[in-house]
PDB file of N, CA and C in Angstrom:
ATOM      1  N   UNK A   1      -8.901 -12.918  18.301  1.00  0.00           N
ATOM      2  CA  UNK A   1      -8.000 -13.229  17.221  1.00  0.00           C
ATOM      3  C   UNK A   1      -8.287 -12.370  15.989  1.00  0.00           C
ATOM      4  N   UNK A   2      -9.440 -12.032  15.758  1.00  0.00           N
ATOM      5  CA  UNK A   2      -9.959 -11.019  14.886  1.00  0.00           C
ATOM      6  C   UNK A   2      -9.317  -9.511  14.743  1.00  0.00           C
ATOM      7  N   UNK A   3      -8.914  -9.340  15.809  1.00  0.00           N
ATOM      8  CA  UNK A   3      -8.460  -7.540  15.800  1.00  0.00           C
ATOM      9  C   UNK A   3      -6.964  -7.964  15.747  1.00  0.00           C
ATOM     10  N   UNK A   4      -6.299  -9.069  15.825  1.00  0.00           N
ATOM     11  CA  UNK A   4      -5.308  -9.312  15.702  1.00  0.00           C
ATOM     12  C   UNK A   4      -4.871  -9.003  14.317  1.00  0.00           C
ATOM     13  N   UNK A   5      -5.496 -10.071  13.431  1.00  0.00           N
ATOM     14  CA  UNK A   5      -5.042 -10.010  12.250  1.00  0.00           C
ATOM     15  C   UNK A   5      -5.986  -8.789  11.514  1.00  0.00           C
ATOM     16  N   UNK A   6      -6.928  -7.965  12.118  1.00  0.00           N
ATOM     17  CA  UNK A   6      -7.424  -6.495  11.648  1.00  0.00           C
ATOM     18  C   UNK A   6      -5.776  -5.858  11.673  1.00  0.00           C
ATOM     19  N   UNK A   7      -5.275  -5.827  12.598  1.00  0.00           N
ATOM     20  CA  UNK A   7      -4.217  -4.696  12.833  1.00  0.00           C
ATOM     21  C   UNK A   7      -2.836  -5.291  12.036  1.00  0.00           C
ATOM     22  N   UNK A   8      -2.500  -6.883  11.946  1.00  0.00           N
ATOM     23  CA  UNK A   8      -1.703  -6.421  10.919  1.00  0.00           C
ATOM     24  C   UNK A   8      -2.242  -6.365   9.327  1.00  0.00           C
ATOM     25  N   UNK A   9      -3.397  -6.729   9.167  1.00  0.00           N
ATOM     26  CA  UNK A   9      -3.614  -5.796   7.812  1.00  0.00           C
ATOM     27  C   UNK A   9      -3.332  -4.578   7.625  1.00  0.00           C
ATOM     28  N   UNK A  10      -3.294  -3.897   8.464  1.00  0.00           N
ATOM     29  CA  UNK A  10      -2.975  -2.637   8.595  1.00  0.00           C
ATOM     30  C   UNK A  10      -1.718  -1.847   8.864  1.00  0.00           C
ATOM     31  N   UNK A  11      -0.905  -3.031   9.956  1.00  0.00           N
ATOM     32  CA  UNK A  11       0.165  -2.000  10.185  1.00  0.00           C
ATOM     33  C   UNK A  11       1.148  -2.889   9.162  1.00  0.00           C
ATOM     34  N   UNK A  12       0.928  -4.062   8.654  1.00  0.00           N
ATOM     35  CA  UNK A  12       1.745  -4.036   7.770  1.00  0.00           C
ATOM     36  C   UNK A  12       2.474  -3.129   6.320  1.00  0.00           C
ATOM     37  N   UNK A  13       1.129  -3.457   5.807  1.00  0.00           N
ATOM     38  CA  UNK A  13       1.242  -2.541   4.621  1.00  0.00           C
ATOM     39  C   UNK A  13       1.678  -1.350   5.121  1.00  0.00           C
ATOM     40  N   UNK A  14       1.669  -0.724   5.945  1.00  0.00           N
ATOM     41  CA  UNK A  14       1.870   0.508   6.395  1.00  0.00           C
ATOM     42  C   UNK A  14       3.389   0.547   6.299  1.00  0.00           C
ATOM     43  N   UNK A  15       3.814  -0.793   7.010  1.00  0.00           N
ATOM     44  CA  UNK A  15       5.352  -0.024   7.734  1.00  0.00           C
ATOM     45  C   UNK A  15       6.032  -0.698   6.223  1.00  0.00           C
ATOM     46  N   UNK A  16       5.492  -1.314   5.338  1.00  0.00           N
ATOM     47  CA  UNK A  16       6.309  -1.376   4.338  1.00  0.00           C
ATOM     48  C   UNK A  16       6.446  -0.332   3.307  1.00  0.00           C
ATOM     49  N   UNK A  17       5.317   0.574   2.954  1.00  0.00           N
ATOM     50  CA  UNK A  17       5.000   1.435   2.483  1.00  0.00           C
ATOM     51  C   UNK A  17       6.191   2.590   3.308  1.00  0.00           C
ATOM     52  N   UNK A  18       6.224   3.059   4.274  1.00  0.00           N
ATOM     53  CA  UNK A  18       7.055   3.870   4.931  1.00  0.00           C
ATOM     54  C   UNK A  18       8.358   3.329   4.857  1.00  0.00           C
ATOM     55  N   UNK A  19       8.917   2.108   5.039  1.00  0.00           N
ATOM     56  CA  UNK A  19      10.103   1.870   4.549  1.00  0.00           C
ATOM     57  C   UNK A  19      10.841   1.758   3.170  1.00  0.00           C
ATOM     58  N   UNK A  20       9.962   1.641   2.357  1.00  0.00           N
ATOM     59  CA  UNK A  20      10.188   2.129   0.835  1.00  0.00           C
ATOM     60  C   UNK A  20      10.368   3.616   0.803  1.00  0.00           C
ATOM     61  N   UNK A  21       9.533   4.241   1.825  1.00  0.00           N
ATOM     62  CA  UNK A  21       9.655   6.011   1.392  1.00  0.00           C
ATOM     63  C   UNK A  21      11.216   6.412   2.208  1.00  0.00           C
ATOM     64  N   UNK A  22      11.456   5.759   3.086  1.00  0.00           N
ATOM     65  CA  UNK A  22      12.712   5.955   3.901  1.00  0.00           C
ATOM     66  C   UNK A  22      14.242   5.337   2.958  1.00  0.00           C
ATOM     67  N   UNK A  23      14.260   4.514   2.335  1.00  0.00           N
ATOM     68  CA  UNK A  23      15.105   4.156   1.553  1.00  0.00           C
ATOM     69  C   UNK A  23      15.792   4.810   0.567  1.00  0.00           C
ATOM     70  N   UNK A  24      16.953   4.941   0.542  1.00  0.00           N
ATOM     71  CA  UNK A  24      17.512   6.155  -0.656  1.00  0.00           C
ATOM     72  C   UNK A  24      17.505   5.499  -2.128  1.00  0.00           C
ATOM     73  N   UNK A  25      17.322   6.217  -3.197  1.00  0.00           N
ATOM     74  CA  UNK A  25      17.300   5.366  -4.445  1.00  0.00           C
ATOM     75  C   UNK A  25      18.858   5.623  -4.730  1.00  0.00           C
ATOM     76  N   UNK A  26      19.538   5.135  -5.409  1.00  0.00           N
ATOM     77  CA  UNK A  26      19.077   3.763  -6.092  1.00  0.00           C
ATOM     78  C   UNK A  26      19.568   2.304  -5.090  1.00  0.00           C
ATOM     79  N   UNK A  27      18.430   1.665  -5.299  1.00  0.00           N
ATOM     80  CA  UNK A  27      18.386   0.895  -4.096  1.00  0.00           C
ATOM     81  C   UNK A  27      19.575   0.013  -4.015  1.00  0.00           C
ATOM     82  N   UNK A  28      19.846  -0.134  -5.724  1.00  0.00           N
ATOM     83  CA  UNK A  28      20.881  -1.138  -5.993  1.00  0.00           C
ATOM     84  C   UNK A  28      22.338  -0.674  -6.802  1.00  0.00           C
ATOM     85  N   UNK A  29      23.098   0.941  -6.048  1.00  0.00           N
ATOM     86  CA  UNK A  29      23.587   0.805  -6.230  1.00  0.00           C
ATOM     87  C   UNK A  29      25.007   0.754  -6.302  1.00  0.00           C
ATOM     88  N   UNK A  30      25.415   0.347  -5.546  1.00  0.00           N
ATOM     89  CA  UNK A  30      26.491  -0.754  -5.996  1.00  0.00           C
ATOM     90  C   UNK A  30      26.924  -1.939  -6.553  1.00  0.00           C
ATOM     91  N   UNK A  31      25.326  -2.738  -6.939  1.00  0.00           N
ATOM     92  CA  UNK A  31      25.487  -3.406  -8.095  1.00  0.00           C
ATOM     93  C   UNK A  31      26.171  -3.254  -9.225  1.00  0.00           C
ATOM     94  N   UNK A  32      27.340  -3.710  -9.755  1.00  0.00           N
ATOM     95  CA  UNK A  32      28.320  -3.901 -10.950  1.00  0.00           C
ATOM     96  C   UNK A  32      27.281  -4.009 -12.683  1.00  0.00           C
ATOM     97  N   UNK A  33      26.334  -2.681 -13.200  1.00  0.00           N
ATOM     98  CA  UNK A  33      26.289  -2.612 -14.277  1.00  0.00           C
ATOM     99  C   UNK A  33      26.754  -2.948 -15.739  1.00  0.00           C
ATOM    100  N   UNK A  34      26.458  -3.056 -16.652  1.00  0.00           N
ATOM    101  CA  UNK A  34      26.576  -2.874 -17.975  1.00  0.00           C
ATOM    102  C   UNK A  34      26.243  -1.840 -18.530  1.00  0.00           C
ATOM    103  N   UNK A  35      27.082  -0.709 -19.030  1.00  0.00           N
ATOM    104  CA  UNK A  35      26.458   0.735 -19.418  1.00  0.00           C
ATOM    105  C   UNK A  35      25.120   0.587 -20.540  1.00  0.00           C
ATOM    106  N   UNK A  36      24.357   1.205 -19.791  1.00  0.00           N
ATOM    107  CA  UNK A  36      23.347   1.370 -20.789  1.00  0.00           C
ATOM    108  C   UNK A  36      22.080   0.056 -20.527  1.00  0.00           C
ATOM    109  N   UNK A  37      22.628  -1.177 -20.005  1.00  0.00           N
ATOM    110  CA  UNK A  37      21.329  -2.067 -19.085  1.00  0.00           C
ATOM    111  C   UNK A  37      20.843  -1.616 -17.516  1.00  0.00           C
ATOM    112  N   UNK A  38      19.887  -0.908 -18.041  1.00  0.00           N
ATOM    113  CA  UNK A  38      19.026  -0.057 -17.564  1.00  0.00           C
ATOM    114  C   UNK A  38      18.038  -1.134 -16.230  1.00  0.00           C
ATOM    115  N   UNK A  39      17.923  -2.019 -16.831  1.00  0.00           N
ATOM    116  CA  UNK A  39      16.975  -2.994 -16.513  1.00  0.00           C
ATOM    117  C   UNK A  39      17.679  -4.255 -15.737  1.00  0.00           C
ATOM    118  N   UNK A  40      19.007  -4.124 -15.827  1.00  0.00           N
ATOM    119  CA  UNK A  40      19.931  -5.356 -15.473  1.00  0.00           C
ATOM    120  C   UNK A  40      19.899  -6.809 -16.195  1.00  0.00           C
ATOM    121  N   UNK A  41      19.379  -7.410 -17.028  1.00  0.00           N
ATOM    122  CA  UNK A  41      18.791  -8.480 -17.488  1.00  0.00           C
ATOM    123  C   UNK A  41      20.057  -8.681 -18.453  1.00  0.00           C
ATOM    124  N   UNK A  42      21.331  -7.829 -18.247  1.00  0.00           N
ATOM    125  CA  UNK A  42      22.162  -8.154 -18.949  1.00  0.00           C
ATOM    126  C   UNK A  42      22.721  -7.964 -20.508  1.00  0.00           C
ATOM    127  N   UNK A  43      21.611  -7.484 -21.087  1.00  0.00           N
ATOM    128  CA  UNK A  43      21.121  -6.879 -22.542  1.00  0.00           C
ATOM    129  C   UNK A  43      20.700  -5.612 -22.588  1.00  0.00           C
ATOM    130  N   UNK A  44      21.516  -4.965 -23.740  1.00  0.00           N
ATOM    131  CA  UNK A  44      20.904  -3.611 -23.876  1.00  0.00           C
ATOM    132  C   UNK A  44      19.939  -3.506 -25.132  1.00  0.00           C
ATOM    133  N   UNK A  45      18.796  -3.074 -24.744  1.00  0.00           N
ATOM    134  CA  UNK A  45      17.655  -2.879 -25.920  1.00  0.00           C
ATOM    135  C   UNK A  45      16.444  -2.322 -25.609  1.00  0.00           C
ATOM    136  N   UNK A  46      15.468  -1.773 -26.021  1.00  0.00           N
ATOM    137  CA  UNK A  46      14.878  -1.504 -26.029  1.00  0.00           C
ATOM    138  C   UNK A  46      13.899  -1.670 -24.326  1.00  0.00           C
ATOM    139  N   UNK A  47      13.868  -2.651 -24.622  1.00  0.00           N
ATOM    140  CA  UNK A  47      13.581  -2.662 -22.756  1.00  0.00           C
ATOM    141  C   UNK A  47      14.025  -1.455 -21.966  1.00  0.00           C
ATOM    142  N   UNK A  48      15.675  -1.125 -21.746  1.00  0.00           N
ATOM    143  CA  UNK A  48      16.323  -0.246 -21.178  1.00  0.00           C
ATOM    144  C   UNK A  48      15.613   0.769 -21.644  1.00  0.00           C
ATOM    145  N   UNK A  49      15.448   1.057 -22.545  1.00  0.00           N
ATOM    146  CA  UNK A  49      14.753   2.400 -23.141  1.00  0.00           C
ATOM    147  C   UNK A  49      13.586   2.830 -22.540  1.00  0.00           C
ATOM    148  N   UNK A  50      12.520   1.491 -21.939  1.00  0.00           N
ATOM    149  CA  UNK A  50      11.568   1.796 -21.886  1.00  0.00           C
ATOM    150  C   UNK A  50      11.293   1.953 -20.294  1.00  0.00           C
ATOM    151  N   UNK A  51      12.758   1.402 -19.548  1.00  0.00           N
ATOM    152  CA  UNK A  51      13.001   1.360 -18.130  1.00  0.00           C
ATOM    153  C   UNK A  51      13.277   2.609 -18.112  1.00  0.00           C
ATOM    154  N   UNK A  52      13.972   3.633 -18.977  1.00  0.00           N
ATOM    155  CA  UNK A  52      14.389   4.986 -18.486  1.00  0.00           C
ATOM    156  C   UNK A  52      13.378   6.057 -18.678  1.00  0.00           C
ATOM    157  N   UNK A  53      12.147   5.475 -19.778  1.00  0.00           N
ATOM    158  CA  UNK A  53      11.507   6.023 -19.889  1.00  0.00           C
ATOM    159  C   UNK A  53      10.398   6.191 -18.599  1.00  0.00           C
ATOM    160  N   UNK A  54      10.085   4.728 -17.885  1.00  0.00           N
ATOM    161  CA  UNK A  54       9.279   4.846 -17.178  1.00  0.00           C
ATOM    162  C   UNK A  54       9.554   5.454 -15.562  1.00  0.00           C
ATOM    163  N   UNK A  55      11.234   5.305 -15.469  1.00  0.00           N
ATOM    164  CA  UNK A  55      12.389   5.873 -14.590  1.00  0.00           C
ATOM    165  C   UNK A  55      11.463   7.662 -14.724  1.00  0.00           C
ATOM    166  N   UNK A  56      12.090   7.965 -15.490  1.00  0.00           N
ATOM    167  CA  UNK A  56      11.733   9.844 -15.802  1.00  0.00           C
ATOM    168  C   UNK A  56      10.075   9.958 -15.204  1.00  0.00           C
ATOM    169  N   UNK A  57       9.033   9.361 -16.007  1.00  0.00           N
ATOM    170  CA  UNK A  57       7.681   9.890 -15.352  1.00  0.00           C
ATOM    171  C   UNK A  57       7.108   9.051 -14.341  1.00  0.00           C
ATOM    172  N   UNK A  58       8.233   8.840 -13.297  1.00  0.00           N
ATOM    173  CA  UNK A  58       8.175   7.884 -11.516  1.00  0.00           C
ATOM    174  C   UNK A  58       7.179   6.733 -11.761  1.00  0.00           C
ATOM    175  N   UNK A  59       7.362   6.162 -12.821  1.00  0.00           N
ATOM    176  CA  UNK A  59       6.218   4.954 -12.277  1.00  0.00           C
ATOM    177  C   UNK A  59       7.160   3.917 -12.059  1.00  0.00           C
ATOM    178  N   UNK A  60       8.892   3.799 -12.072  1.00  0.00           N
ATOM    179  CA  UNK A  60       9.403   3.107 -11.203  1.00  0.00           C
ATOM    180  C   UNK A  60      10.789   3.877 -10.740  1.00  0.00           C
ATOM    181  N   UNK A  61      11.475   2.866  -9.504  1.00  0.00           N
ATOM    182  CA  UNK A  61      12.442   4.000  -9.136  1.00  0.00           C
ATOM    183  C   UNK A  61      13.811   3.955  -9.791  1.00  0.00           C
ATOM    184  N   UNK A  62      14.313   4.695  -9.462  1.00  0.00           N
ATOM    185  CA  UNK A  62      15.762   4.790 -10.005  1.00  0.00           C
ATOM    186  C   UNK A  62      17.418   3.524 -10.284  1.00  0.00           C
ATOM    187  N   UNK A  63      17.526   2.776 -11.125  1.00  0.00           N
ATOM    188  CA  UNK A  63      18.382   1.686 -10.948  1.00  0.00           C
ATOM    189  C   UNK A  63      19.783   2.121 -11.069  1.00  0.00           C
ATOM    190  N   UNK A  64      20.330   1.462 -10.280  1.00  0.00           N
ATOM    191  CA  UNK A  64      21.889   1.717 -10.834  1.00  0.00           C
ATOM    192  C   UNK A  64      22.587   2.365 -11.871  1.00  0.00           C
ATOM    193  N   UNK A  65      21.827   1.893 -13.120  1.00  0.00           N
ATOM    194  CA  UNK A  65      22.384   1.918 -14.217  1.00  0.00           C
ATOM    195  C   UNK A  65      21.689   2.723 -15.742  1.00  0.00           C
ATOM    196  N   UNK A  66      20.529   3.785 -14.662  1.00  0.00           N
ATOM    197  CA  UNK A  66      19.543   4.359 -15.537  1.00  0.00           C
ATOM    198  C   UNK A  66      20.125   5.623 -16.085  1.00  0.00           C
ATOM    199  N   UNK A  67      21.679   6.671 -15.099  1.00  0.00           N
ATOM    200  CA  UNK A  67      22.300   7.915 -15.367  1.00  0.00           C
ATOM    201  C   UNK A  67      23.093   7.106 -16.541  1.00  0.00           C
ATOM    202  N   UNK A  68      22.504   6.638 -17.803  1.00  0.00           N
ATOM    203  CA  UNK A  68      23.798   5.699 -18.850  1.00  0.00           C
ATOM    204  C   UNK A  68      24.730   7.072 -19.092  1.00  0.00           C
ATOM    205  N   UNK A  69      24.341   8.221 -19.384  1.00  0.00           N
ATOM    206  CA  UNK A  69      25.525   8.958 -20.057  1.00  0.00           C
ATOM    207  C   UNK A  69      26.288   9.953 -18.751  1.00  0.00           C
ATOM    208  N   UNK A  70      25.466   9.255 -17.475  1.00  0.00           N
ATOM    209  CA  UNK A  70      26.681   9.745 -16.628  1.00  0.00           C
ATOM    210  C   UNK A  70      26.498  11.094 -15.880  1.00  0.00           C
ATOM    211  N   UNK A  71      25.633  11.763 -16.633  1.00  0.00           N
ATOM    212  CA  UNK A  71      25.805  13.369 -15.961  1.00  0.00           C
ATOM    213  C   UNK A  71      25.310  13.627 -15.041  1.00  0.00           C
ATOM    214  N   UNK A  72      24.768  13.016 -13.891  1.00  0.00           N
ATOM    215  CA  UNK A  72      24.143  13.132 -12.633  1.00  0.00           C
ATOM    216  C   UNK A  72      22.429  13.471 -12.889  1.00  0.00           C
ATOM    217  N   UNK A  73      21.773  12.811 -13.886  1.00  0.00           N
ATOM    218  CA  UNK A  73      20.918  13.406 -13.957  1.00  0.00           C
ATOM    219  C   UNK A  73      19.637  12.076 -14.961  1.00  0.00           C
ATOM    220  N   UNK A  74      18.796  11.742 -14.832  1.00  0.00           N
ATOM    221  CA  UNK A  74      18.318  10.562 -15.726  1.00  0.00           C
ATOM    222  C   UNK A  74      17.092  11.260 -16.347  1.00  0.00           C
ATOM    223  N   UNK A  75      17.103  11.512 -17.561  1.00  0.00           N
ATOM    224  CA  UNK A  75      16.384  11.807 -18.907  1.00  0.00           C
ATOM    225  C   UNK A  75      16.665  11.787 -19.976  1.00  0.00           C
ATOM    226  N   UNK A  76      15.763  12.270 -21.119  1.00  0.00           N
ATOM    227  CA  UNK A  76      16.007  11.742 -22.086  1.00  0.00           C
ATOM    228  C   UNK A  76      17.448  11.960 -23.261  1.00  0.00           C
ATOM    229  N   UNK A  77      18.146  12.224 -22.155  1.00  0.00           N
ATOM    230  CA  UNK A  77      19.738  12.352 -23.002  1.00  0.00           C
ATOM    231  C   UNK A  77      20.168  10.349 -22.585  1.00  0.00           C
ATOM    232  N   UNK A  78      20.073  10.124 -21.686  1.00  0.00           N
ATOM    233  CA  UNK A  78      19.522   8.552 -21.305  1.00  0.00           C
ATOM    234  C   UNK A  78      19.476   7.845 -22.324  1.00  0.00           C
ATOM    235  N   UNK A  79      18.037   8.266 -22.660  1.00  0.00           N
ATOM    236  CA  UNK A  79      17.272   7.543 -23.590  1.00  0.00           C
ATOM    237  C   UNK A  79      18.176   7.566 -24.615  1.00  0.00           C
ATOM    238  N   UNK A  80      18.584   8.544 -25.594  1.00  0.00           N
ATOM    239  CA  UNK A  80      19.737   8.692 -26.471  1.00  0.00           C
ATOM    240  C   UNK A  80      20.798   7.893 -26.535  1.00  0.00           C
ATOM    241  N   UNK A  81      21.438   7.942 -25.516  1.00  0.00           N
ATOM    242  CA  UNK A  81      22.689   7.245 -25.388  1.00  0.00           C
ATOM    243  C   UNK A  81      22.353   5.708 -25.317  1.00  0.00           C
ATOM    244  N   UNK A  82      21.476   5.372 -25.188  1.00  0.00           N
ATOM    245  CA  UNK A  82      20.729   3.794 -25.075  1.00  0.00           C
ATOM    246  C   UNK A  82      20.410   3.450 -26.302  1.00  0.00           C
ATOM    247  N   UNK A  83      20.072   4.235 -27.351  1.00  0.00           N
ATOM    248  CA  UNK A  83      19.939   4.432 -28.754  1.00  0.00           C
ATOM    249  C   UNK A  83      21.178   4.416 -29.419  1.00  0.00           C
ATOM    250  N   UNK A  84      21.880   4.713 -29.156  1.00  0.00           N
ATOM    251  CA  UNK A  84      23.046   5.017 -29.851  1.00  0.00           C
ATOM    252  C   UNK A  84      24.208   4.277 -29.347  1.00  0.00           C
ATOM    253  N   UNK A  85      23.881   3.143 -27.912  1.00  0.00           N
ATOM    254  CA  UNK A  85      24.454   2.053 -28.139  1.00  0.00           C
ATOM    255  C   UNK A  85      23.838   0.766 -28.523  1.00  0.00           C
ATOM    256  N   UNK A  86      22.755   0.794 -28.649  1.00  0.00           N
ATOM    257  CA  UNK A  86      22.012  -0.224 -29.465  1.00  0.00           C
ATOM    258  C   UNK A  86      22.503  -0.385 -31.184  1.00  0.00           C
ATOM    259  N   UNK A  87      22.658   0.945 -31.839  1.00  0.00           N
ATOM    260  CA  UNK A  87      22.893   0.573 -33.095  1.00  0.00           C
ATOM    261  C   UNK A  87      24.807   0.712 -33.228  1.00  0.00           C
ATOM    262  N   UNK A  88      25.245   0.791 -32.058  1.00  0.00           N
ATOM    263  CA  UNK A  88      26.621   0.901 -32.426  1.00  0.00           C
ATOM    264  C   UNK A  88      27.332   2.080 -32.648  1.00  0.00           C
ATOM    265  N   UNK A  89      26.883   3.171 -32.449  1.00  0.00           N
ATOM    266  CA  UNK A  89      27.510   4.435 -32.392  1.00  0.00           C
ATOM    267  C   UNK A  89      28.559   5.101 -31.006  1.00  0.00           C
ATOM    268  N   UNK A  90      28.058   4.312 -29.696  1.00  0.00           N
ATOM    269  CA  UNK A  90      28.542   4.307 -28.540  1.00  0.00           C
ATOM    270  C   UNK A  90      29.429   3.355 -28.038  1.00  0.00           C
TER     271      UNK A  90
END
């Protein structure tokens, strides 16, 4: 029973790890956005900002709703346009 549960310690994590790498980003989307909620939580603020920020240097993956200004591309023109609908300019 021992090498049993040795091996799925092992091949679990494994095949979940490989099915995350097999998955296309964005995972979610066709989820129905709010321009500029980055984060989905329904609110645009600072959060979003900090979702696109962490979006750009991969420490998470890509959401639906992180390209806010559209151009096929998520950086800090992003970030901008998340700024500039926060104070009402967008």
């Amino acid at each position: 029973m021992g090498k049993v549960k040795t091996i799925y310690r092992i091949l679990v994590p494994a095949l979940v790890v490989l099915g995350m790498a097999l998955s296309p980003f964005p995972a979610v989307a066709d989820a129905p956005t709010l321009l500029g909620d980055v984060n989905g939580d329904g609110m645009i603020n600072a959060l979003d900002i900090t979702t696109v920020e962490r979006i750009i240097v991969e420490l998470d993956a890509p959401t639906a709703g992180a390209d806010v200004n559209q151009n096929g591309a998520i950086n800090v023109l992003d970030i901008t346009k998340i700024e500039r609908i926060i104070v009402g300019l967008d």
